[in-house]
Protein backbone atom coordinates (compact mmCIF):
# COMPACT_ATOMS: atom_id res chain seq x y z
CA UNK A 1 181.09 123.96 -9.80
CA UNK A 2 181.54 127.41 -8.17
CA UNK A 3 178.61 129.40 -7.15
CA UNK A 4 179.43 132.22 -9.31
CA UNK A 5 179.25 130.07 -12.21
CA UNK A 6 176.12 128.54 -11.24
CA UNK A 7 174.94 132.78 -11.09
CA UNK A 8 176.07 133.16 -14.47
CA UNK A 9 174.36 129.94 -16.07
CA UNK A 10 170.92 131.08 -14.01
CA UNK A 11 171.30 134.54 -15.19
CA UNK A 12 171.55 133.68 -18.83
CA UNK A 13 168.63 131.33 -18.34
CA UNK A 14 166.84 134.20 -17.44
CA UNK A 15 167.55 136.55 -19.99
CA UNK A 16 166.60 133.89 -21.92
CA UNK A 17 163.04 133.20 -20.33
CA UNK A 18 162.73 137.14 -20.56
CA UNK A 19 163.52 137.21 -24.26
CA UNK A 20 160.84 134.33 -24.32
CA UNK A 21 158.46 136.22 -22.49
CA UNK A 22 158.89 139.56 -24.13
CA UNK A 23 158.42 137.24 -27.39
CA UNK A 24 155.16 136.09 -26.29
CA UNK A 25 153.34 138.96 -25.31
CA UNK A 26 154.04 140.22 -28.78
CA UNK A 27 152.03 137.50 -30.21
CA UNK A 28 148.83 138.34 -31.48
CA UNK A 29 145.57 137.23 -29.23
CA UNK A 30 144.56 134.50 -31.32
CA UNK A 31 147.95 133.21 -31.06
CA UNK A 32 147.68 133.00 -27.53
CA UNK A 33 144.84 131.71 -26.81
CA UNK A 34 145.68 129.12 -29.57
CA UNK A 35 147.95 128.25 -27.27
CA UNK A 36 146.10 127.45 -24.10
CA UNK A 37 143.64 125.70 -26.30
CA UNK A 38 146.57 123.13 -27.23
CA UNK A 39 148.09 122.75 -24.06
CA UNK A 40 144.28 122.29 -22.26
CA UNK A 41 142.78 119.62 -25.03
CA UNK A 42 145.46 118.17 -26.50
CA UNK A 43 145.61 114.18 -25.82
CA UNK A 44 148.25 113.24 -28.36
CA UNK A 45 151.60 111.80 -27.62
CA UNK A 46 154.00 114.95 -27.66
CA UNK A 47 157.09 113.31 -28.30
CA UNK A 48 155.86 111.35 -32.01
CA UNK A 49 152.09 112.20 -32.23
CA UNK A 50 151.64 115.99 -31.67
CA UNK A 51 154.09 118.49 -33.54
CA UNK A 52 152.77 121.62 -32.09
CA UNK A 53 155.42 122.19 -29.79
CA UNK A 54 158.19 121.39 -32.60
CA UNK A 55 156.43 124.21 -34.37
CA UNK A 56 157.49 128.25 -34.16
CA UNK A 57 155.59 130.80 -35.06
CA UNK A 58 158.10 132.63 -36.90
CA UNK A 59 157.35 130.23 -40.35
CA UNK A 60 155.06 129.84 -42.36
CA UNK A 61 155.14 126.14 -41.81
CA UNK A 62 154.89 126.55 -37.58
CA UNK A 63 151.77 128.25 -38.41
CA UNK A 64 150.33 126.36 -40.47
CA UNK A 65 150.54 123.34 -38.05
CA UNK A 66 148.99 125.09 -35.86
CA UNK A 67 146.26 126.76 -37.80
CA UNK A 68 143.49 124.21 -36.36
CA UNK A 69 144.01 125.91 -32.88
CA UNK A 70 144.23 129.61 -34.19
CA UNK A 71 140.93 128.84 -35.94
CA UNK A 72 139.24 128.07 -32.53
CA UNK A 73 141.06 130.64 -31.36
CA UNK A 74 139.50 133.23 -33.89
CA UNK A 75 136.13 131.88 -33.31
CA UNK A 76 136.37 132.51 -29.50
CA UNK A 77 137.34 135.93 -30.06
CA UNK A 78 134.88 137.12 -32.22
CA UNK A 79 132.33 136.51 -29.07
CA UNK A 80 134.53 137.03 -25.96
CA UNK A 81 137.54 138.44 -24.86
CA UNK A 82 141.14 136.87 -24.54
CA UNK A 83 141.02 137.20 -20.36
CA UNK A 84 137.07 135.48 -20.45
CA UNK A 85 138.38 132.81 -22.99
CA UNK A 86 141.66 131.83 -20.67
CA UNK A 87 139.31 131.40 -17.63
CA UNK A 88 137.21 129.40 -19.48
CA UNK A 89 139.84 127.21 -20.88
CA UNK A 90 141.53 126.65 -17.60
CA UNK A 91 138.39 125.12 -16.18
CA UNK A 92 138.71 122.55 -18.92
């Protein structure tokens, strides 16, 4: 493989990562720190046990899968911050 190819592959894997990005900070708070709160307490199996990551939240279902998480998510909020709640997750 040429370097130039290997250019073009890395720069469409980062427009793609931007796109991603750009997607995410979009999302509502809750949705974030939903989240963090999965990928900090989350002990299941992710390839059979745990769908969350299989989810999107563009439907109705990908939400609803992970409406446990944006529940704790809502509850956090309604006494903290997003910012305070992250630090406080990433001690966990």
């Amino acid at each position: 493989m040429s370097y130039k190819e290997r250019i073009s592959e890395l720069k469409k894997e980062l427009e793609e990562l931007e796109k991603k990005e750009l997607a995410y900070k979009e999302l509502p708070d809750a949705y974030k720190l939903a989240d963090a709160i999965h990928s900090h307490t989350c002990r299941f199996n992710h390839i059979d046990q745990c769908g969350y990551e299989y989810q999107s939240w563009d439907t109705e279902r990908g939400i609803a899968a992970r409406s446990s998480y944006v529940q704790k998510a809502n509850q956090m909020l309604r006494v903290t911050t997003l910012e305070v709640a992250l630090k406080i997750i990433s001690c966990l």
